[in-house]
PDB file of N, CA and C in Angstrom:
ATOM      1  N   UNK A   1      -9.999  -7.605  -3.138  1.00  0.00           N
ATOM      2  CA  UNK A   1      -8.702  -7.252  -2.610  1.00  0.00           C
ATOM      3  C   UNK A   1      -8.925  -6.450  -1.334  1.00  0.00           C
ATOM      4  N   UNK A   2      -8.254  -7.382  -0.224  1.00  0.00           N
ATOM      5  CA  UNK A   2      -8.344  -6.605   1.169  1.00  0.00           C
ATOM      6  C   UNK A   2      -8.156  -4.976   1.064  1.00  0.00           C
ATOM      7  N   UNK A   3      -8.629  -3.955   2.042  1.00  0.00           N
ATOM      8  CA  UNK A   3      -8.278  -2.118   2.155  1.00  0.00           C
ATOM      9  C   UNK A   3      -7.328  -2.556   3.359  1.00  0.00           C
ATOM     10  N   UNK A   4      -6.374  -2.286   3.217  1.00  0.00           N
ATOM     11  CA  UNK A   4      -5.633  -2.054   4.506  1.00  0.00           C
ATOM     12  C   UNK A   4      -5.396  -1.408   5.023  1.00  0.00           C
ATOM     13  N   UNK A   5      -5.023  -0.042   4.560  1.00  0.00           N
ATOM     14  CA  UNK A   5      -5.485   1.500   5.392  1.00  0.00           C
ATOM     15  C   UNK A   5      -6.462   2.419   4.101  1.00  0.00           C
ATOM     16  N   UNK A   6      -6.811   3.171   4.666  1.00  0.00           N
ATOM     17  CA  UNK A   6      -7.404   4.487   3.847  1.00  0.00           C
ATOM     18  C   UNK A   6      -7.344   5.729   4.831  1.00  0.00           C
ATOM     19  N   UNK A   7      -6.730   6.983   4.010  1.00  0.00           N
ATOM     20  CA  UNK A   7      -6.469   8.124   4.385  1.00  0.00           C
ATOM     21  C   UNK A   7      -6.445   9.089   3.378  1.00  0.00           C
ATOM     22  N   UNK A   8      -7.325  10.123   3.470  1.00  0.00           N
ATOM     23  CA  UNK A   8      -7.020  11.264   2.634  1.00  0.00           C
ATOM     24  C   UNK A   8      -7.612  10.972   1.090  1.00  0.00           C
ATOM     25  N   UNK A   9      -8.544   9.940   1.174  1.00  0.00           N
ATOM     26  CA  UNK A   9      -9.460   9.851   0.329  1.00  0.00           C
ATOM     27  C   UNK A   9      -8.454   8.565  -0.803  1.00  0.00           C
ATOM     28  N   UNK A  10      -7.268   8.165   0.000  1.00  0.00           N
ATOM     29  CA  UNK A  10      -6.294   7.145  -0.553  1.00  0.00           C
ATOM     30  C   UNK A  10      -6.968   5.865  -0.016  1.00  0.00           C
ATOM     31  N   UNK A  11      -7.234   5.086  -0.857  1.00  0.00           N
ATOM     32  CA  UNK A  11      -7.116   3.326  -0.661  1.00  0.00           C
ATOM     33  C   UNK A  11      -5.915   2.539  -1.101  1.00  0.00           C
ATOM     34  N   UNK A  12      -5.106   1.897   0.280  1.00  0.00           N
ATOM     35  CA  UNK A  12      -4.137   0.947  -0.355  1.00  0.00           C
ATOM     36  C   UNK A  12      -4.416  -0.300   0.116  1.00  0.00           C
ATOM     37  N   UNK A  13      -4.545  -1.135  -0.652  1.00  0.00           N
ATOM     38  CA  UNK A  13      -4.983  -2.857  -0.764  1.00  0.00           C
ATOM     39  C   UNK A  13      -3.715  -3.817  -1.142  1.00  0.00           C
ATOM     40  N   UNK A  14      -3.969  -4.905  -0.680  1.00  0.00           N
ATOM     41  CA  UNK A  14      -3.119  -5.476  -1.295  1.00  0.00           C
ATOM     42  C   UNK A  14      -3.648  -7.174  -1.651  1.00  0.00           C
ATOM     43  N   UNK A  15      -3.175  -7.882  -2.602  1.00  0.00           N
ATOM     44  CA  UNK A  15      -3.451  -8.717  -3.283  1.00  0.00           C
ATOM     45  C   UNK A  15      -3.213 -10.076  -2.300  1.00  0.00           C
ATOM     46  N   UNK A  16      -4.200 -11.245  -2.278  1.00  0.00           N
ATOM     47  CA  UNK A  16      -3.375 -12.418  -1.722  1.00  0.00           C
ATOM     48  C   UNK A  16      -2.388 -13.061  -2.988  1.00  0.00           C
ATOM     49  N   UNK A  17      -1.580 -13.839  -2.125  1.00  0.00           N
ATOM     50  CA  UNK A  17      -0.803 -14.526  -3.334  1.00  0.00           C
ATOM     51  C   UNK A  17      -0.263 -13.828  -4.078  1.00  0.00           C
ATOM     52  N   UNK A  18       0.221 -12.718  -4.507  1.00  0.00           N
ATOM     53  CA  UNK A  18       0.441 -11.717  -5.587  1.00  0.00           C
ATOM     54  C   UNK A  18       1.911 -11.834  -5.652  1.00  0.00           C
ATOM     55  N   UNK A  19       2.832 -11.367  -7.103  1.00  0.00           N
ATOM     56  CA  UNK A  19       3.493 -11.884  -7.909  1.00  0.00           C
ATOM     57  C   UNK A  19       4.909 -10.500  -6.911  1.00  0.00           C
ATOM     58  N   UNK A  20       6.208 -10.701  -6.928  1.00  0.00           N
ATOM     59  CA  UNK A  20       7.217  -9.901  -6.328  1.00  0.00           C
ATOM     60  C   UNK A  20       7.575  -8.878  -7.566  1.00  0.00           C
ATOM     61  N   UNK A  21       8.159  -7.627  -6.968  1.00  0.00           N
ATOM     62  CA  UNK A  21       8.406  -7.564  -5.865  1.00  0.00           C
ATOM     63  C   UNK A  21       7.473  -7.216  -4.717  1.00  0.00           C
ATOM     64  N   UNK A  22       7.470  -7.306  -3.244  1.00  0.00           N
ATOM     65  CA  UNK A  22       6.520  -6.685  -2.667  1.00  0.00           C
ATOM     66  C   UNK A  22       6.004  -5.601  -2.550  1.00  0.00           C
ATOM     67  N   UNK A  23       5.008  -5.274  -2.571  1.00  0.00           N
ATOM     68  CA  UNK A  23       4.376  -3.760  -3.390  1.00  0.00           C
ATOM     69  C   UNK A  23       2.919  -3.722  -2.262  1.00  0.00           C
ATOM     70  N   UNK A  24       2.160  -2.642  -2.870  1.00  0.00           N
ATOM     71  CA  UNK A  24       1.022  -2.535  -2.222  1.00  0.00           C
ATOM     72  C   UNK A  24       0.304  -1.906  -3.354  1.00  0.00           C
ATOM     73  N   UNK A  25      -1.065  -1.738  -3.555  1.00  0.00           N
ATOM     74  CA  UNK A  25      -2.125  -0.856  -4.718  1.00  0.00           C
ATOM     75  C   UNK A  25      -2.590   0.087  -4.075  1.00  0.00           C
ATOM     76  N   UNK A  26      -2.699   1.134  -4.974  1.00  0.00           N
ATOM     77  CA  UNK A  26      -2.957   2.369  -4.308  1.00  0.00           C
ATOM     78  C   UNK A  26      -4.216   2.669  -5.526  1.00  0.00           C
ATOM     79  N   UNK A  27      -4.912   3.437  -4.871  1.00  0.00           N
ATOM     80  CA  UNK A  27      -6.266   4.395  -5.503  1.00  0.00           C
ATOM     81  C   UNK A  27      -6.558   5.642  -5.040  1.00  0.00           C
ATOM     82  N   UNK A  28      -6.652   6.395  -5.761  1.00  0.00           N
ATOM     83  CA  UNK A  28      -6.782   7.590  -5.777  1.00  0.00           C
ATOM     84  C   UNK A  28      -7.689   8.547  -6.587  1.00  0.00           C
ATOM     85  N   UNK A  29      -8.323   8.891  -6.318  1.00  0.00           N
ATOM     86  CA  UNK A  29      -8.981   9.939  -7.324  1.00  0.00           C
ATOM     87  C   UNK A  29      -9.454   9.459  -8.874  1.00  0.00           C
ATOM     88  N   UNK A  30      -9.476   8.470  -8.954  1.00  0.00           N
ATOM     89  CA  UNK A  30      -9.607   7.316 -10.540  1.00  0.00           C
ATOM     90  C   UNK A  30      -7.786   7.434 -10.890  1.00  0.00           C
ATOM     91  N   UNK A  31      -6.983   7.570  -9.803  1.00  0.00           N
ATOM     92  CA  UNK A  31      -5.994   7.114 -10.546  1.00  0.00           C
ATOM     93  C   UNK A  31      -5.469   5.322  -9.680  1.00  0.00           C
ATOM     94  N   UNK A  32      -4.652   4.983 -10.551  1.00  0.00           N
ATOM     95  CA  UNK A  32      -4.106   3.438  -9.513  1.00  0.00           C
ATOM     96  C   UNK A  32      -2.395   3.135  -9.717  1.00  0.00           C
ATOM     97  N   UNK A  33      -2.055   2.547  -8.841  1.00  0.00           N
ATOM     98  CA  UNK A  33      -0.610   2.674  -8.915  1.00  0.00           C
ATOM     99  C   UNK A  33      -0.587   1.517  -7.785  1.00  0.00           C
ATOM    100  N   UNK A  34       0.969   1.236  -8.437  1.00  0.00           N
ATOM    101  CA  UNK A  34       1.695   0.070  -7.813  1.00  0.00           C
ATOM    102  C   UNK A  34       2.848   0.743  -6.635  1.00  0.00           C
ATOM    103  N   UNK A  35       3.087   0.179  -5.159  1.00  0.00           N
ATOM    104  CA  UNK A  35       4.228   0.845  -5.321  1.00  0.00           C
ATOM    105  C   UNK A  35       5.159  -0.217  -3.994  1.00  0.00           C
ATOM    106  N   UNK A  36       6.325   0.130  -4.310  1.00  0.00           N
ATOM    107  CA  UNK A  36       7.434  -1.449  -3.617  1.00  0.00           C
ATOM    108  C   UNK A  36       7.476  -1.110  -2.287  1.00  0.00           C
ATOM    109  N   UNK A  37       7.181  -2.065  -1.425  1.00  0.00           N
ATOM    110  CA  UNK A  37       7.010  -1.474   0.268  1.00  0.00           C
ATOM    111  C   UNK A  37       8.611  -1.154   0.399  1.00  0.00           C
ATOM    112  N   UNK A  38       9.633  -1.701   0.128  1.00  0.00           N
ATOM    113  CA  UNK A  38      10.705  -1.525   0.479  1.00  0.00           C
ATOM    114  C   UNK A  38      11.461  -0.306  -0.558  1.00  0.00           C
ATOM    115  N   UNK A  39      12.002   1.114  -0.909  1.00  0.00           N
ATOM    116  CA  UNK A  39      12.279   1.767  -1.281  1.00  0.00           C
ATOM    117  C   UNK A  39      11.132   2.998  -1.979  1.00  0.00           C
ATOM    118  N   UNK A  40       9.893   2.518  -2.189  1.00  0.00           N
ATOM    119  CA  UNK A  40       8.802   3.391  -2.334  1.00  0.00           C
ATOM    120  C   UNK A  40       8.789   3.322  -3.511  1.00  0.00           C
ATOM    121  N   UNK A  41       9.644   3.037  -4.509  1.00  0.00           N
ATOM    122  CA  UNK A  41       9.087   3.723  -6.138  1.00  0.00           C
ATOM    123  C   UNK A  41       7.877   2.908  -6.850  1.00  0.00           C
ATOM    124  N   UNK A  42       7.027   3.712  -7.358  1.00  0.00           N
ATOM    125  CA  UNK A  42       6.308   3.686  -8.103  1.00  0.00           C
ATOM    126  C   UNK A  42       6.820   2.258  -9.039  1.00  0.00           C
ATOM    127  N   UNK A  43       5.552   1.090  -8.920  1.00  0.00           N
ATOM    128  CA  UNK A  43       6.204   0.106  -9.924  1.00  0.00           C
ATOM    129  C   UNK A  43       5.236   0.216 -11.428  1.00  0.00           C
ATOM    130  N   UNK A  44       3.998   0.453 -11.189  1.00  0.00           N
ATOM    131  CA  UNK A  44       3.058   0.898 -11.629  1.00  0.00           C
ATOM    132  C   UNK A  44       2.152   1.853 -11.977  1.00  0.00           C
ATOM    133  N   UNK A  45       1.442   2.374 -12.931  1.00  0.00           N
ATOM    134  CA  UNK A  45       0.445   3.051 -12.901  1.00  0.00           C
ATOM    135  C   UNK A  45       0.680   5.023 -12.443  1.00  0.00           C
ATOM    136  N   UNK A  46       0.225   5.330 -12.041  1.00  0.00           N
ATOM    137  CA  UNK A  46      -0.022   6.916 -12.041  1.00  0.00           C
ATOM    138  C   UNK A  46      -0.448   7.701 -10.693  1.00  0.00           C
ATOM    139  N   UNK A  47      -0.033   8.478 -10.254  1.00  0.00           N
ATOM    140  CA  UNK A  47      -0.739   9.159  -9.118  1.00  0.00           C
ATOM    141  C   UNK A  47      -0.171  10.803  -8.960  1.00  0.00           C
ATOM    142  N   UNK A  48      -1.027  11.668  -8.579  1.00  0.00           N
ATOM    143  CA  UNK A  48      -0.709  12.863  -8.428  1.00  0.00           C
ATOM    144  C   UNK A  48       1.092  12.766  -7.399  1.00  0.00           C
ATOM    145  N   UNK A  49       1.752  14.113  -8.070  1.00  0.00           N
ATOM    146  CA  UNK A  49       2.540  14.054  -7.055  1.00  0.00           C
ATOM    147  C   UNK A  49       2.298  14.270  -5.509  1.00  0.00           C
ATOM    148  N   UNK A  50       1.728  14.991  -5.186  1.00  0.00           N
ATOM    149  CA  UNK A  50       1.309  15.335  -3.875  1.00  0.00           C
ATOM    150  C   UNK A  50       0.475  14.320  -3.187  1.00  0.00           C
ATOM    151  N   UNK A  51       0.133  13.124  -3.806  1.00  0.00           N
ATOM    152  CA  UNK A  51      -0.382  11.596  -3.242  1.00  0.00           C
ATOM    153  C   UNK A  51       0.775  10.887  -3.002  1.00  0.00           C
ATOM    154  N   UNK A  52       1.762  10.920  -4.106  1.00  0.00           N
ATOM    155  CA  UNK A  52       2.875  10.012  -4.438  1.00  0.00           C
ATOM    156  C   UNK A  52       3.331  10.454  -2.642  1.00  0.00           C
ATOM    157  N   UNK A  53       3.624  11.632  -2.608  1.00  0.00           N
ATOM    158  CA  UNK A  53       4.646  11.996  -1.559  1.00  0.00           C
ATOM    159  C   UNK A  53       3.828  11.663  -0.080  1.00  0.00           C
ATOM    160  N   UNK A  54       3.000  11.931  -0.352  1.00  0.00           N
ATOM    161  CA  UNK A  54       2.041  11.150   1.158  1.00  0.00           C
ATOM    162  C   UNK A  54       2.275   9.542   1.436  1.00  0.00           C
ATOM    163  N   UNK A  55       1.325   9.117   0.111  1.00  0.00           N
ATOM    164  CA  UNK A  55       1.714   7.422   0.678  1.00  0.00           C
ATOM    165  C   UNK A  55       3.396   7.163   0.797  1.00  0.00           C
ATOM    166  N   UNK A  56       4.091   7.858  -0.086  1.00  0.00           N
ATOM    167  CA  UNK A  56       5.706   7.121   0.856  1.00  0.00           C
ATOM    168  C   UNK A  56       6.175   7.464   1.558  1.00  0.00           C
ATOM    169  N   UNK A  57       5.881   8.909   2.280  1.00  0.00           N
ATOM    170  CA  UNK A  57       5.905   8.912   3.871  1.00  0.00           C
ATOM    171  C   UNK A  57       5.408   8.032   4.765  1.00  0.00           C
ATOM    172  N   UNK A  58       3.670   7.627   4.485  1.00  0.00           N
ATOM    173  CA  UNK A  58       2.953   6.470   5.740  1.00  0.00           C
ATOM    174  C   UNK A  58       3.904   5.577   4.930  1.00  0.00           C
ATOM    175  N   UNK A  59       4.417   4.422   3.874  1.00  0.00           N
ATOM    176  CA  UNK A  59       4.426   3.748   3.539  1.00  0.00           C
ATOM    177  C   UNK A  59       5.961   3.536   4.708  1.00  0.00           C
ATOM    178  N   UNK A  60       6.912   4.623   4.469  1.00  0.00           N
ATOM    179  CA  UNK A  60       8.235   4.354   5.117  1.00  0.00           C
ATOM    180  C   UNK A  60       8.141   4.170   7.033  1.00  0.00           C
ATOM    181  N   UNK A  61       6.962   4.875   7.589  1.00  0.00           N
ATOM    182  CA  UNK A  61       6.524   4.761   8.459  1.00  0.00           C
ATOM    183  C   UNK A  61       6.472   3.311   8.748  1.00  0.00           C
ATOM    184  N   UNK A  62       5.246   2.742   8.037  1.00  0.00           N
ATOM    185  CA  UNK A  62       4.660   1.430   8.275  1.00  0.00           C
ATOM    186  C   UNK A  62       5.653   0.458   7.619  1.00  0.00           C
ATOM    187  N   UNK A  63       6.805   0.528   6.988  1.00  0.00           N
ATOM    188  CA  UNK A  63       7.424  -0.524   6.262  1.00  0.00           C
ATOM    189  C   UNK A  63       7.333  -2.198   6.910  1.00  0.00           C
ATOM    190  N   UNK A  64       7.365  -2.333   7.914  1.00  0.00           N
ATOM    191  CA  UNK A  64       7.743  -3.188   8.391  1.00  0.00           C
ATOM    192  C   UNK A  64       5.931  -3.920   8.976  1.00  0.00           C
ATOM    193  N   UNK A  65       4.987  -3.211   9.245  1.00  0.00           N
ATOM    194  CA  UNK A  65       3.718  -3.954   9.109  1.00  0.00           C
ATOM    195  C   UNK A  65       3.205  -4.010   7.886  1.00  0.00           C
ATOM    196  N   UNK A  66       3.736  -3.032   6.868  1.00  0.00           N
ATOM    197  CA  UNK A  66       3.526  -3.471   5.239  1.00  0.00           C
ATOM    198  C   UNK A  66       4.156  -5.033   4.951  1.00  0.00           C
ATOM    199  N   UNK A  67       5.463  -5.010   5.566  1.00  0.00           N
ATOM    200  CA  UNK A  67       6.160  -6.532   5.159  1.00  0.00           C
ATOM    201  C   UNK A  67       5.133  -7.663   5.888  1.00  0.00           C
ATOM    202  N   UNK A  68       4.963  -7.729   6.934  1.00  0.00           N
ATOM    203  CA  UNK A  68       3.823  -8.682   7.555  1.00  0.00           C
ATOM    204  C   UNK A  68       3.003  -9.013   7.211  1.00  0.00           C
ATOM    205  N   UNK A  69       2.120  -7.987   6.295  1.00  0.00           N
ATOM    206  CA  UNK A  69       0.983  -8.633   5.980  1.00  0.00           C
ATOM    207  C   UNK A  69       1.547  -8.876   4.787  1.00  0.00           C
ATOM    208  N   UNK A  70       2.598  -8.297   3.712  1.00  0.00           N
ATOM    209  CA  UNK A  70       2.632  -8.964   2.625  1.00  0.00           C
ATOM    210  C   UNK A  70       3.228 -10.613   2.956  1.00  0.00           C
ATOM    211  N   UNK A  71       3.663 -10.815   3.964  1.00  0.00           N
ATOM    212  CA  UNK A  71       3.843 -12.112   4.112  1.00  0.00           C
ATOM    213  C   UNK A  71       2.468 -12.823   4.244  1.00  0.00           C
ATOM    214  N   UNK A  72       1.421 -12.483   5.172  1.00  0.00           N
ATOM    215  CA  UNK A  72       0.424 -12.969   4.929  1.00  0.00           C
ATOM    216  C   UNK A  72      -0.400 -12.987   4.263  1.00  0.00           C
ATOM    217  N   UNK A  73      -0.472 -12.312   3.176  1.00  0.00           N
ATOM    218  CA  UNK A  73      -0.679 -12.661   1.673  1.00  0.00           C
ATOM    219  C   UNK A  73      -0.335 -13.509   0.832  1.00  0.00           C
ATOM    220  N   UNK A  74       1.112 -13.557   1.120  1.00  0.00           N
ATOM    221  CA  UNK A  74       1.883 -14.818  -0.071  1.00  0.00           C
ATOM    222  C   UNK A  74       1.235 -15.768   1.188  1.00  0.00           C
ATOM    223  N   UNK A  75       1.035 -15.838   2.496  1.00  0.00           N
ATOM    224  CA  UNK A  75       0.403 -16.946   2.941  1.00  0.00           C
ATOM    225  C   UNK A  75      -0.969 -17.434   3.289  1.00  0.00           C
ATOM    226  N   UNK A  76      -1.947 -16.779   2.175  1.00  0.00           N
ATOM    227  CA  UNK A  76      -3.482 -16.566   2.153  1.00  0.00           C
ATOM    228  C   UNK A  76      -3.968 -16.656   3.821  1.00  0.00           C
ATOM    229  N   UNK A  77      -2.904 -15.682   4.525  1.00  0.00           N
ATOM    230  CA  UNK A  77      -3.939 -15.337   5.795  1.00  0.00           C
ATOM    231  C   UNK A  77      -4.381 -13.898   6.168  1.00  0.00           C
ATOM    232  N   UNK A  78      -4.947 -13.871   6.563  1.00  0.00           N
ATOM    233  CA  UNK A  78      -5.943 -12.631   6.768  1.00  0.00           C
ATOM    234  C   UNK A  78      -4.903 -11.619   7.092  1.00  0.00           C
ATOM    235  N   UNK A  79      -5.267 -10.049   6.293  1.00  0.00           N
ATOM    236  CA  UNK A  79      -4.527  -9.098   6.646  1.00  0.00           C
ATOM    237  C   UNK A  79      -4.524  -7.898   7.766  1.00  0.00           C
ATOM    238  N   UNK A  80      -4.044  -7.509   8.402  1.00  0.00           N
ATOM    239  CA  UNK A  80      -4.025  -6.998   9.370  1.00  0.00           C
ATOM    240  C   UNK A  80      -4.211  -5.258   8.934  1.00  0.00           C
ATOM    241  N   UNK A  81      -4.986  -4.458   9.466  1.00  0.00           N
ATOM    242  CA  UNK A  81      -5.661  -3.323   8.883  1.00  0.00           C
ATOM    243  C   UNK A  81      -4.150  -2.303   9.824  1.00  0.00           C
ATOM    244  N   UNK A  82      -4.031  -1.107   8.932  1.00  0.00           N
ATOM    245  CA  UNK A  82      -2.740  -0.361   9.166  1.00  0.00           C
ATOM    246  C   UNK A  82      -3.025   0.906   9.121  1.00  0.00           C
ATOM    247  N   UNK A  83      -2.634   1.613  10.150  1.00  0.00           N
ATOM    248  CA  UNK A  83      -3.379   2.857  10.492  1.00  0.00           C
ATOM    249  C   UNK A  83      -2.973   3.975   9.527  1.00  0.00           C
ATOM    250  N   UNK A  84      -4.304   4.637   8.799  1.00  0.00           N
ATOM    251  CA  UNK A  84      -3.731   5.815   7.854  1.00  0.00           C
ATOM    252  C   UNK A  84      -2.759   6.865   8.329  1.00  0.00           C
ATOM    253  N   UNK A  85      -2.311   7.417   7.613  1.00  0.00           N
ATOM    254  CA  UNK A  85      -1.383   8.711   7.752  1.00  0.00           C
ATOM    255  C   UNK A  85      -2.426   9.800   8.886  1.00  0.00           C
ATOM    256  N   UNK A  86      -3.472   9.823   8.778  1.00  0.00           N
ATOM    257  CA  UNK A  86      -4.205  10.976   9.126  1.00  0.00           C
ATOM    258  C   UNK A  86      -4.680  10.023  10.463  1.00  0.00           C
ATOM    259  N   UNK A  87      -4.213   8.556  10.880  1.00  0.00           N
ATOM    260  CA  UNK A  87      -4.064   8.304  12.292  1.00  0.00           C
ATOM    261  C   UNK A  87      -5.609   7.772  12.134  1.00  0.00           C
ATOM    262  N   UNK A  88      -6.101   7.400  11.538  1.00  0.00           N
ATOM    263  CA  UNK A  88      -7.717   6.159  11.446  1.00  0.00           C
ATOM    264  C   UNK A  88      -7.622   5.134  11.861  1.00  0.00           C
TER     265      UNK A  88
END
């Protein structure tokens, strides 16, 4: 599964082909979580609050190159890397 950004010791990846709604995977600290590019909530899994509130700040930031590549996912083409919160 492609890294599409990493920041702050966060990995978010996302799946080709993968099942709706559109979401992204997050890793953290041995924790993992799902979460919907469009409104932020948590669809999945677990994460500190003080992670939670980071990735859906970059996440609301980036919404719209989150949607792009999840399109190019449902269209097995290569994903386009998205700059962390901490600007990588």
């Amino acid at each position: 599964m492609p890294v599409i950004s990493y920041f702050f010791g966060i990995y978010i990846r996302m799946y080709h082909d993968d099942h709706n709604p559109p979401h992204f995977h997050i890793e953290y600290q041995g924790h993992q979580a799902l979460m919907a590019i469009e409104g932020g909530e948590l669809i999945a899994g677990t994460l500190p609050n003080k992670a939670v509130k980071l990735v859906r700040e970059w996440a609301k930031e980036h919404q719209q190159e989150l949607l792009t590549d999840w399109q190019c996912a449902i269209e097995l083409r290569p994903l386009q890397r998205i700059a962390g919160a901490d600007n990588d």
